[in-house]
C-alpha atoms as a PDB file:
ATOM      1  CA  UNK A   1      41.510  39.436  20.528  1.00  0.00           C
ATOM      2  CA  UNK A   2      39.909  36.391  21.667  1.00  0.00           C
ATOM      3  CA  UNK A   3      41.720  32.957  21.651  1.00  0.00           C
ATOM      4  CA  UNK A   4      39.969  31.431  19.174  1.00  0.00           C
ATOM      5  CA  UNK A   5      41.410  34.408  16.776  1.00  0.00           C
ATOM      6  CA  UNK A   6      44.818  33.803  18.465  1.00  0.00           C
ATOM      7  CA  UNK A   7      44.897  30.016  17.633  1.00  0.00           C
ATOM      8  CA  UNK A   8      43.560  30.961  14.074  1.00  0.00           C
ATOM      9  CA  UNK A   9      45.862  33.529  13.405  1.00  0.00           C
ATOM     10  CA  UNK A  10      48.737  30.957  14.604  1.00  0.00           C
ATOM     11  CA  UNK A  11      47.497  28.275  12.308  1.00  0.00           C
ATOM     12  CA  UNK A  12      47.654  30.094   9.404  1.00  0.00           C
ATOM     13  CA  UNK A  13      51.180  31.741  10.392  1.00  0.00           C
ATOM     14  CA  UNK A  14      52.672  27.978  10.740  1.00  0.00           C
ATOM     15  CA  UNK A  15      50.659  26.485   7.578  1.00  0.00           C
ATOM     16  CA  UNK A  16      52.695  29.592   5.739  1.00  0.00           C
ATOM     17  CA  UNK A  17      55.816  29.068   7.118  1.00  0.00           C
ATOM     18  CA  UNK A  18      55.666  25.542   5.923  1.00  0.00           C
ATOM     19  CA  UNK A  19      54.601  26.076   2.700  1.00  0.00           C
ATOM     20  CA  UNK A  20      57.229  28.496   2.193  1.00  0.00           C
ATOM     21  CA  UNK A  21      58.877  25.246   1.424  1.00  0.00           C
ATOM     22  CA  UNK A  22      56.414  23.135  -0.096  1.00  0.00           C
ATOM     23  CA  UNK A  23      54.647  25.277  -2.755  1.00  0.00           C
ATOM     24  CA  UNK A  24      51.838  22.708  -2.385  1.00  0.00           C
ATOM     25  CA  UNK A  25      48.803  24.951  -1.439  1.00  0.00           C
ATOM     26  CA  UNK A  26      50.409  28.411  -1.749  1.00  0.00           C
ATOM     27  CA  UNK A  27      49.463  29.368   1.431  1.00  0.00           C
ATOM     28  CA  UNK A  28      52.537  31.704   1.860  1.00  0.00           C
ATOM     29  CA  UNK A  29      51.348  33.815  -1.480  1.00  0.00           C
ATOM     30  CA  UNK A  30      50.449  37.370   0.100  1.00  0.00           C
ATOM     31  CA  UNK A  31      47.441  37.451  -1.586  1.00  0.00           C
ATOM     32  CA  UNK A  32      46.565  34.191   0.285  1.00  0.00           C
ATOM     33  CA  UNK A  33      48.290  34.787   3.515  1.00  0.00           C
ATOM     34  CA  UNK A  34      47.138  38.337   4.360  1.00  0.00           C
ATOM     35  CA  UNK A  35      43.409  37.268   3.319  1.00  0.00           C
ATOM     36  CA  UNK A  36      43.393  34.570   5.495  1.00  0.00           C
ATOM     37  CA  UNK A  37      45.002  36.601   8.490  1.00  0.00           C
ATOM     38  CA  UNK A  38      41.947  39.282   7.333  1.00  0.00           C
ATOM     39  CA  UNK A  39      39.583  36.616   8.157  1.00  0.00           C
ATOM     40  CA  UNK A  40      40.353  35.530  11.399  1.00  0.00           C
ATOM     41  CA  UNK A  41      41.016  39.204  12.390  1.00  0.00           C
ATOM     42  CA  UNK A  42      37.682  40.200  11.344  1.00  0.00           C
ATOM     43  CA  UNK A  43      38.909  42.712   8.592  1.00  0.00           C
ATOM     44  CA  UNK A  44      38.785  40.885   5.628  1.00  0.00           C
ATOM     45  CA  UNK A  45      38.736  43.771   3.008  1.00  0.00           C
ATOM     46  CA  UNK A  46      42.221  45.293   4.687  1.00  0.00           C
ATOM     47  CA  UNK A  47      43.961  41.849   4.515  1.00  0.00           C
ATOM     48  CA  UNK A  48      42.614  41.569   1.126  1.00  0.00           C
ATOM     49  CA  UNK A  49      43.967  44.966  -0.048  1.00  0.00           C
ATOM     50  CA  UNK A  50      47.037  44.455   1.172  1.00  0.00           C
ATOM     51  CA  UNK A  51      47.566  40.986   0.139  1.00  0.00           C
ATOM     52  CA  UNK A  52      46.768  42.163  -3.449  1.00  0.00           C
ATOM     53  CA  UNK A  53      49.250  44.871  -3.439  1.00  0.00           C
ATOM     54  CA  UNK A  54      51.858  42.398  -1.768  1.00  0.00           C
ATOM     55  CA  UNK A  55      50.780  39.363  -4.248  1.00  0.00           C
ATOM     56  CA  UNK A  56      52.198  42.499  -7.110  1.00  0.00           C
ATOM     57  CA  UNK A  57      55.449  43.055  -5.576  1.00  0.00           C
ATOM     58  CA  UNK A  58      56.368  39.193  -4.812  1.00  0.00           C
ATOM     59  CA  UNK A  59      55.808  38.003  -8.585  1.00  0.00           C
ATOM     60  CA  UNK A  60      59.300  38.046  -8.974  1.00  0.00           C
ATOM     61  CA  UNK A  61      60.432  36.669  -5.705  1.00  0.00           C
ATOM     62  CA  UNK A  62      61.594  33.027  -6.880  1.00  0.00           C
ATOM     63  CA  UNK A  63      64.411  30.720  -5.124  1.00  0.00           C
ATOM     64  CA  UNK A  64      66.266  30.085  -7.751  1.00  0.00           C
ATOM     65  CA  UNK A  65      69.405  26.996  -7.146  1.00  0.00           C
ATOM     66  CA  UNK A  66      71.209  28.365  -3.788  1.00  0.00           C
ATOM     67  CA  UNK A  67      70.074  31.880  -4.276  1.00  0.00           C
ATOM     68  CA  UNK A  68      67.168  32.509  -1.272  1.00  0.00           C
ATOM     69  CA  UNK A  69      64.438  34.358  -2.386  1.00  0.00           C
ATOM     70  CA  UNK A  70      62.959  37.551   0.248  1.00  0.00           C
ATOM     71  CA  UNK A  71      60.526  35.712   2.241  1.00  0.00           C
ATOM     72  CA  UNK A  72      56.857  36.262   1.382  1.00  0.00           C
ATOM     73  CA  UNK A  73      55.672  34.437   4.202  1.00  0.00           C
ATOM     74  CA  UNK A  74      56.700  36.055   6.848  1.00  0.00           C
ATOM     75  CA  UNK A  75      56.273  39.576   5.271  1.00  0.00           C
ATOM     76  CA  UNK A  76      52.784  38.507   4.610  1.00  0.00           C
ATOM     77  CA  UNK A  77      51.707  37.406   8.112  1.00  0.00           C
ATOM     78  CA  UNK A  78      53.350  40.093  10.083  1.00  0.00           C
ATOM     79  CA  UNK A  79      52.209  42.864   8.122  1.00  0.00           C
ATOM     80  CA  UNK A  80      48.700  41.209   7.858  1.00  0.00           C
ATOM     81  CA  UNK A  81      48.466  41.523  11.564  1.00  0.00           C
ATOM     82  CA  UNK A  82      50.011  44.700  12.138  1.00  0.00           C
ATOM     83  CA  UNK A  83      47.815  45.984   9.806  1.00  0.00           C
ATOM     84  CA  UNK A  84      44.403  43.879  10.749  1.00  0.00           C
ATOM     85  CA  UNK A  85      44.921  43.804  14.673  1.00  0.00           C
ATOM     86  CA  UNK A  86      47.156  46.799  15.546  1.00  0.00           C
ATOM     87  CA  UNK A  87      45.636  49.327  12.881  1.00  0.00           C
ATOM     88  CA  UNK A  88      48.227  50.091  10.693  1.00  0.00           C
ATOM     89  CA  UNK A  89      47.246  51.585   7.500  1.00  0.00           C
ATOM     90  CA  UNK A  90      47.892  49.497   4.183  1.00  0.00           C
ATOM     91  CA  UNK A  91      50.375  51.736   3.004  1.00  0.00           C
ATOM     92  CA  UNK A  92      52.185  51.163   6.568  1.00  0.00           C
ATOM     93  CA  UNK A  93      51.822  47.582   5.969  1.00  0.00           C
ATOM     94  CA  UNK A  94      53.064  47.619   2.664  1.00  0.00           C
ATOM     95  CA  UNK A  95      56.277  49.524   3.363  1.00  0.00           C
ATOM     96  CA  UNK A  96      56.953  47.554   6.665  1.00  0.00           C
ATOM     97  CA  UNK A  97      56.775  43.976   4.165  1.00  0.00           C
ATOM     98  CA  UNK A  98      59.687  44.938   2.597  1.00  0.00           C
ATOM     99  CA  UNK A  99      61.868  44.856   5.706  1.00  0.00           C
ATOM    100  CA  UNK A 100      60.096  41.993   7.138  1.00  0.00           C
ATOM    101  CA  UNK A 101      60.782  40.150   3.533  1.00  0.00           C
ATOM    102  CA  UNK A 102      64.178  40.719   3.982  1.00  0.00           C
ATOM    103  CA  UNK A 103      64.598  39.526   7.847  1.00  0.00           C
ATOM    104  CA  UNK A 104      62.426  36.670   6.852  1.00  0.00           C
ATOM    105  CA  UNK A 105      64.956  35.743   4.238  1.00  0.00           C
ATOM    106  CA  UNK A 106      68.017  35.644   6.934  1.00  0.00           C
ATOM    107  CA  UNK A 107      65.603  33.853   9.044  1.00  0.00           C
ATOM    108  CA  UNK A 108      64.847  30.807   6.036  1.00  0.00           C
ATOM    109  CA  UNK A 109      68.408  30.783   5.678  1.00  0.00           C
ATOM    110  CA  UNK A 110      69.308  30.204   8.950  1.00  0.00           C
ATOM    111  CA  UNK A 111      66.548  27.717   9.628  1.00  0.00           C
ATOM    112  CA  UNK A 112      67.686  25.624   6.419  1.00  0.00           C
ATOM    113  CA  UNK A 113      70.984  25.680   7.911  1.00  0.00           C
ATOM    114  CA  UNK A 114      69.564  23.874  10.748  1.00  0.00           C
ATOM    115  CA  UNK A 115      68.078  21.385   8.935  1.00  0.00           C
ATOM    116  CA  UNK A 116      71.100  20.066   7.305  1.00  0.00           C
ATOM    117  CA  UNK A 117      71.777  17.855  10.414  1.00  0.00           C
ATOM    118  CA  UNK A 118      68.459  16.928  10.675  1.00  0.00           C
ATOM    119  CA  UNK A 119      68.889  15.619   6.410  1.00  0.00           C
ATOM    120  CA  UNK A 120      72.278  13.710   8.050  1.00  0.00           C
ATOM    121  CA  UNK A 121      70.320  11.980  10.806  1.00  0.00           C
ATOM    122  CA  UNK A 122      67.426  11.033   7.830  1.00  0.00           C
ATOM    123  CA  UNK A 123      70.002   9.647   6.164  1.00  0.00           C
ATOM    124  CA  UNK A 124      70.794   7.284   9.078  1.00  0.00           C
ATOM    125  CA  UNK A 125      67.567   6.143   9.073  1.00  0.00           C
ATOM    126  CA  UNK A 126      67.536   4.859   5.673  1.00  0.00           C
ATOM    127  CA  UNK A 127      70.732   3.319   6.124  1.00  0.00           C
ATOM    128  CA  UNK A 128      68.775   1.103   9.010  1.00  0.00           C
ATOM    129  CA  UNK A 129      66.058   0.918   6.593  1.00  0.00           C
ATOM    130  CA  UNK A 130      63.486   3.069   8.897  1.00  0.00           C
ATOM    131  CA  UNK A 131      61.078   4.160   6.535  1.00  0.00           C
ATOM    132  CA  UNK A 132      59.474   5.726   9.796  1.00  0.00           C
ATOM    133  CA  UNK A 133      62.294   7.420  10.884  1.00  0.00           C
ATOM    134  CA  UNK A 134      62.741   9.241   7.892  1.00  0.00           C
ATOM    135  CA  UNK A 135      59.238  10.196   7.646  1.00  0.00           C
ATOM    136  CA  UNK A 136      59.375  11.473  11.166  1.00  0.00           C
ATOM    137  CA  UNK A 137      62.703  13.614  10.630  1.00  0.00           C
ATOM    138  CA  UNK A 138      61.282  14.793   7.645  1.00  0.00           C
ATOM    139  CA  UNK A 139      58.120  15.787   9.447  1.00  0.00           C
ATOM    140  CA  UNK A 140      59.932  17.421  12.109  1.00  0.00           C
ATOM    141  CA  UNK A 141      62.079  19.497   9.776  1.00  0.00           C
ATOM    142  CA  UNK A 142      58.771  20.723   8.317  1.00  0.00           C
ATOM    143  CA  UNK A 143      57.504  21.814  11.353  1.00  0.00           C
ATOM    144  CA  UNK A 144      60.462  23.756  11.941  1.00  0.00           C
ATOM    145  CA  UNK A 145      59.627  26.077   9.002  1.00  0.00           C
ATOM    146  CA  UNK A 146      55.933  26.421  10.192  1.00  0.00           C
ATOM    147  CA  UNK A 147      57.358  27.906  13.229  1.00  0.00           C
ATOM    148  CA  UNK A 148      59.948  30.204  11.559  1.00  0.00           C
ATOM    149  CA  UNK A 149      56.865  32.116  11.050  1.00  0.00           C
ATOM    150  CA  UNK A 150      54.505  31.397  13.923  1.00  0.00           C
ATOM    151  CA  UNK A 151      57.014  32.276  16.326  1.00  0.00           C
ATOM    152  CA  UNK A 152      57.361  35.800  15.035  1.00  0.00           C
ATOM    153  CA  UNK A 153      53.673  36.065  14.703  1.00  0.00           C
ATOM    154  CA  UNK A 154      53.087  34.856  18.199  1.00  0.00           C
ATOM    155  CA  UNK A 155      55.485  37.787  19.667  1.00  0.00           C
ATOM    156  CA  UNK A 156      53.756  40.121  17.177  1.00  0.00           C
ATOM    157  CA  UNK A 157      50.411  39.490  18.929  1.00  0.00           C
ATOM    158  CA  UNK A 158      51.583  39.851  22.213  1.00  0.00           C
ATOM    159  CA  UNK A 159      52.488  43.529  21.760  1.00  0.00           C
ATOM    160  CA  UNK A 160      50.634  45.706  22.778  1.00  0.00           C
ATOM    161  CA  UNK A 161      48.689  47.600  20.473  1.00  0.00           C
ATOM    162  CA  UNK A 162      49.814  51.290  21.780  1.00  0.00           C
ATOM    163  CA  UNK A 163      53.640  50.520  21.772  1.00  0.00           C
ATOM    164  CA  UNK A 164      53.203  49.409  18.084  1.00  0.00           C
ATOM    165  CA  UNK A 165      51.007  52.514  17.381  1.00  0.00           C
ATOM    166  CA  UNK A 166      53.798  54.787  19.356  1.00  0.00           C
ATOM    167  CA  UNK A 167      56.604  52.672  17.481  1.00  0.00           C
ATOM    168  CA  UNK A 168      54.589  52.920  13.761  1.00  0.00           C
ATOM    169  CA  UNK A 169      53.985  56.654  14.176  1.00  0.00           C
ATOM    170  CA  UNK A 170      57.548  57.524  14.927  1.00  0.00           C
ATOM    171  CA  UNK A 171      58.727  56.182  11.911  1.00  0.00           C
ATOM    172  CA  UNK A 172      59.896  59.165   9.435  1.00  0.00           C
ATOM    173  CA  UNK A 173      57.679  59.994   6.879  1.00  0.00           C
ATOM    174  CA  UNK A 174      61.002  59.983   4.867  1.00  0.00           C
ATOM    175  CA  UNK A 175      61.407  56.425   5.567  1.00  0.00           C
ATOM    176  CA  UNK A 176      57.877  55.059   4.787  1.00  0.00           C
ATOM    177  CA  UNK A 177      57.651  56.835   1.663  1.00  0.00           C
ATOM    178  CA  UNK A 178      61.149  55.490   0.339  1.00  0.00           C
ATOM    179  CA  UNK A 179      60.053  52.373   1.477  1.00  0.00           C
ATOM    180  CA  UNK A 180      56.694  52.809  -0.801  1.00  0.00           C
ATOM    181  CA  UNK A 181      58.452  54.257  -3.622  1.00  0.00           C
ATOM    182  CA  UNK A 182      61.112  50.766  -3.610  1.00  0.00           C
ATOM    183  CA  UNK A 183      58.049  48.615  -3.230  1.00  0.00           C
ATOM    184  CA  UNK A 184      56.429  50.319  -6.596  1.00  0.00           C
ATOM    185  CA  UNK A 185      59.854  49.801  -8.021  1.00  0.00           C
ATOM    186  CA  UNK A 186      59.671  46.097  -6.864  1.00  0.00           C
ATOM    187  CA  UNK A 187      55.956  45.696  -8.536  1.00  0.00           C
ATOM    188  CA  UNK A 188      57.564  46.571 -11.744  1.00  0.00           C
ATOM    189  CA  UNK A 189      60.501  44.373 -11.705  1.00  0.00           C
ATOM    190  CA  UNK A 190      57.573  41.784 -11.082  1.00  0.00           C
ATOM    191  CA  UNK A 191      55.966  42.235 -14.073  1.00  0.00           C
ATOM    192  CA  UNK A 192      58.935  42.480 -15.783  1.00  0.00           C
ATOM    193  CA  UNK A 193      60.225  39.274 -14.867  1.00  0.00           C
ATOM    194  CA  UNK A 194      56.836  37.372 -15.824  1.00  0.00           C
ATOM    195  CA  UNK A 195      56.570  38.939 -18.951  1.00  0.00           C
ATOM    196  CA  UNK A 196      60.052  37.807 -19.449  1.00  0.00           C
ATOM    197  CA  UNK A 197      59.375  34.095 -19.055  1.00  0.00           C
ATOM    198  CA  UNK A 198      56.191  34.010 -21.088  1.00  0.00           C
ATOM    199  CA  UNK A 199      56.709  36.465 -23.653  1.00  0.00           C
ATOM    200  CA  UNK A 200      56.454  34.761 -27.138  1.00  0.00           C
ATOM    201  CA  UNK A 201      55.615  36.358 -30.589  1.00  0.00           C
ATOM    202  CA  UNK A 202      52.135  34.824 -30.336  1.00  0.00           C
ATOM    203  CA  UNK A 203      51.494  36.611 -27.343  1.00  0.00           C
ATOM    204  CA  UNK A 204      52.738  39.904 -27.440  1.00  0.00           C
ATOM    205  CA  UNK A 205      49.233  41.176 -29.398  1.00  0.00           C
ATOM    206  CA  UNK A 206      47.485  40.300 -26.335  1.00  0.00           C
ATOM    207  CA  UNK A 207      50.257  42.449 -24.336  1.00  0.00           C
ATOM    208  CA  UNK A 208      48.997  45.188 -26.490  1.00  0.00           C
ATOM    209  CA  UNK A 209      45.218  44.539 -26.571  1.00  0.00           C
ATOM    210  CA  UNK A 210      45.786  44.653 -22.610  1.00  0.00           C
ATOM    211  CA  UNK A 211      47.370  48.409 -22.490  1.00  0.00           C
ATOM    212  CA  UNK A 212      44.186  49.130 -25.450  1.00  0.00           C
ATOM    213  CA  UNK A 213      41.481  47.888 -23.258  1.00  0.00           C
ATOM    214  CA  UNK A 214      42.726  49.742 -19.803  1.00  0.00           C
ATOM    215  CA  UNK A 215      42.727  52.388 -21.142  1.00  0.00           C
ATOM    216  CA  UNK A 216      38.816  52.545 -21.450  1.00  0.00           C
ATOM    217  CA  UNK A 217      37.690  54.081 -18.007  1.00  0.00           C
ATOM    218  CA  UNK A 218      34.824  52.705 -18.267  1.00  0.00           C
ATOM    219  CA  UNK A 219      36.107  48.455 -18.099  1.00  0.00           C
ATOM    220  CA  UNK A 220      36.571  47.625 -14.571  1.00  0.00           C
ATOM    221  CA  UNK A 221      38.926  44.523 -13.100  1.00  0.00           C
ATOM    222  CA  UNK A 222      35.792  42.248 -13.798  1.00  0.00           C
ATOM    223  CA  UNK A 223      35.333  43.227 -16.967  1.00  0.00           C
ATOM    224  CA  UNK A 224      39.035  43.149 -18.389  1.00  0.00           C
ATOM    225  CA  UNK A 225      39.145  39.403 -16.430  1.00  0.00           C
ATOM    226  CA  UNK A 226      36.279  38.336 -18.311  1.00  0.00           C
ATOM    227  CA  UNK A 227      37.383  39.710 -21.791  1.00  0.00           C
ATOM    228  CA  UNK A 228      40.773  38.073 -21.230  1.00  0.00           C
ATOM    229  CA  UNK A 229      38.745  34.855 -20.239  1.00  0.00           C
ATOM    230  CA  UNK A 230      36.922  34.418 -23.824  1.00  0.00           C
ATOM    231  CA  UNK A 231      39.563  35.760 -25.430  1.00  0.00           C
ATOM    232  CA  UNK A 232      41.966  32.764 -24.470  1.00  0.00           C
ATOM    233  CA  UNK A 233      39.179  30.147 -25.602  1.00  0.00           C
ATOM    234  CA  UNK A 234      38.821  31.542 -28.924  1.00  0.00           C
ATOM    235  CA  UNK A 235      42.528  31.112 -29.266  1.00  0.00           C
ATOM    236  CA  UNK A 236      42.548  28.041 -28.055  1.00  0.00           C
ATOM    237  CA  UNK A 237      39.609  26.835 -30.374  1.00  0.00           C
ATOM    238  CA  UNK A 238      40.732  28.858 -33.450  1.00  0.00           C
ATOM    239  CA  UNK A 239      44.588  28.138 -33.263  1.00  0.00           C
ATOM    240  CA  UNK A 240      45.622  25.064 -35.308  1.00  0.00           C
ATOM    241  CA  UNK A 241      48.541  23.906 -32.804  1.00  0.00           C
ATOM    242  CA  UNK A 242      45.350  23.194 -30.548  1.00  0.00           C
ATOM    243  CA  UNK A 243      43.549  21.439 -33.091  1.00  0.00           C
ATOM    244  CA  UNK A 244      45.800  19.464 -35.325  1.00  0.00           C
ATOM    245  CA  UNK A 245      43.672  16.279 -34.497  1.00  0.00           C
ATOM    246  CA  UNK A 246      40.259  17.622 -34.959  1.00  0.00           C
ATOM    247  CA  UNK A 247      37.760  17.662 -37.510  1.00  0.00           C
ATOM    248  CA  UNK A 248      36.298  14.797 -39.659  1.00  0.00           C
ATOM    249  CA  UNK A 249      37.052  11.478 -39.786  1.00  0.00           C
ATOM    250  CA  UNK A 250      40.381  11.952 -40.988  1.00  0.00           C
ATOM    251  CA  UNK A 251      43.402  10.089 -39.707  1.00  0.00           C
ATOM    252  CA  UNK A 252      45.395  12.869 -38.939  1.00  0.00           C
ATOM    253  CA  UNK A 253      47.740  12.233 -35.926  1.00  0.00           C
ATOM    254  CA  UNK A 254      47.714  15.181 -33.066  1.00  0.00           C
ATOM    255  CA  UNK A 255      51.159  14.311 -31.775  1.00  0.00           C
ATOM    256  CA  UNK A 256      49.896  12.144 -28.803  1.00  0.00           C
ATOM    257  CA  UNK A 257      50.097   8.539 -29.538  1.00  0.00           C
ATOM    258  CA  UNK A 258      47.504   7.629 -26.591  1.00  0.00           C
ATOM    259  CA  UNK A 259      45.430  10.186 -27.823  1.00  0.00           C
ATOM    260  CA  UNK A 260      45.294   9.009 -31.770  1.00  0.00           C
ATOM    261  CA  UNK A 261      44.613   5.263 -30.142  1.00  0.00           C
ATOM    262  CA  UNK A 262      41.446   6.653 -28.288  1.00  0.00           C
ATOM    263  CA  UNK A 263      40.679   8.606 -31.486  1.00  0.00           C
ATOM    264  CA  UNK A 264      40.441   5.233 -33.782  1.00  0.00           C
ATOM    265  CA  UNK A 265      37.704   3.832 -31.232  1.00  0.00           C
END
């Protein structure tokens, strides 16, 4: 690996540690993470198979008030790499992320823990009235989570490949599979928990029309996306909650003030 990989590969680890916190550019998401580690590895279709099946089991990873989430980030990078770089099959990678979720989440933990001072000393500042000084603490916190993961991924690149070949085939085929089986589990519980939070009367017929339509062998991934696509913008057009306002000349309000204002010019 040459250094130009190494710095890329770092990058990416730090700009997902960070957004582990900021949920600004999703950069953490597996599906993003392992892609982009893909990329700079030169194996772009592994990192993207894993980071789809990954993406599947951390739908229902959420923080949720004090309760810390298992951390995608760092399950996404170091599997990424130990399957891109050090040749791990998918299914290797996949059962390894569930571990690494869970070490990443006492790692988070630890490293918000940390923090808490550095919140204190922000504090000061504003008390002086530093706007700077706050920016900078806050800064400096961030970078803290951006190495929470490019730390690990630094000492994961520095093996060497053999020793984690040696160390990946001595793992039980017990283990691995239990570990695969518990990641299927965790797809489910996924869905389940999505499905929870936008199931509504008006939707379930779609739920169904779904389960109709896969079962067509001959409708690929492309083809279901596309048929879910048009399907949406007929409801949209053809539902009156989305078109209380239209039609005519009428003055019929749409619930928006602004928007009824615009409508009158």
């Amino acid at each position: 690996m040459n250094i130009i990989t190494i710095v890329l590969v770092l990058f990416i680890a730090f700009l997902a540690g960070m957004e582990g916190i900021l949920d600004q550019f999703q950069f953490h998401q597996p599906i993003v993470a392992c892609t982009l580690i893909g990329l700079a590895t030169g194996s772009p279709m592994d990192g993207l198979l894993l980071g789809g099946t990954l993406q599947l089991i951390a739908l229902g990873w959420m923080n949720i008030g004090a309760a810390v989430a298992p951390d995608a980030a760092l399950a996404s990078i170091a599997s990424a790499i130990l399957v891109t770089y050090h040749g791990a099959s998918i299914s290797e990678g996949i059962a390894l992320a569930i571990p690494l979720a869970i070490a990443g989440q006492v790692l988070t933990i630890f490293v918000r823990t940390l923090t808490v001072g550095i919140a204190h000393a922000a504090d000061a500042k504003a008390k002086e009235g530093s706007f700077r000084g706050v920016e900078l603490y806050h800064i400096g916190a961030l970078m803290i989570q951006g190495l929470r993961i490019a730390i690990p991924a630094a000492i994961i690149l520095a093996v060497p490949v053999e020793y984690v070949t040696d160390t990946l085939n001595a793992i039980p085929d017990w283990l691995t599979g239990g570990l695969a089986v518990a990641g299927g589990f965790i797809v489910a519980v996924g869905y389940a928990m999505v499905i929870n939070m936008m199931a509504t009367p008006k939707l379930w017929m779609f739920f169904a029309l779904g389960f109709a339509l896969s079962a067509l062998g001959e409708l690929n991934l492309i083809a279901m996306g596309i048929i879910g696509v048009v399907i949406a913008l007929l409801y949209i057009q053809l539902s009156p909650e989305f078109n209380q306002g239209g039609g005519g000349g009428g003055s019929s309000s749409g619930g928006d003030p602004l928007d009824d204002i615009l409508n009158d010019y």
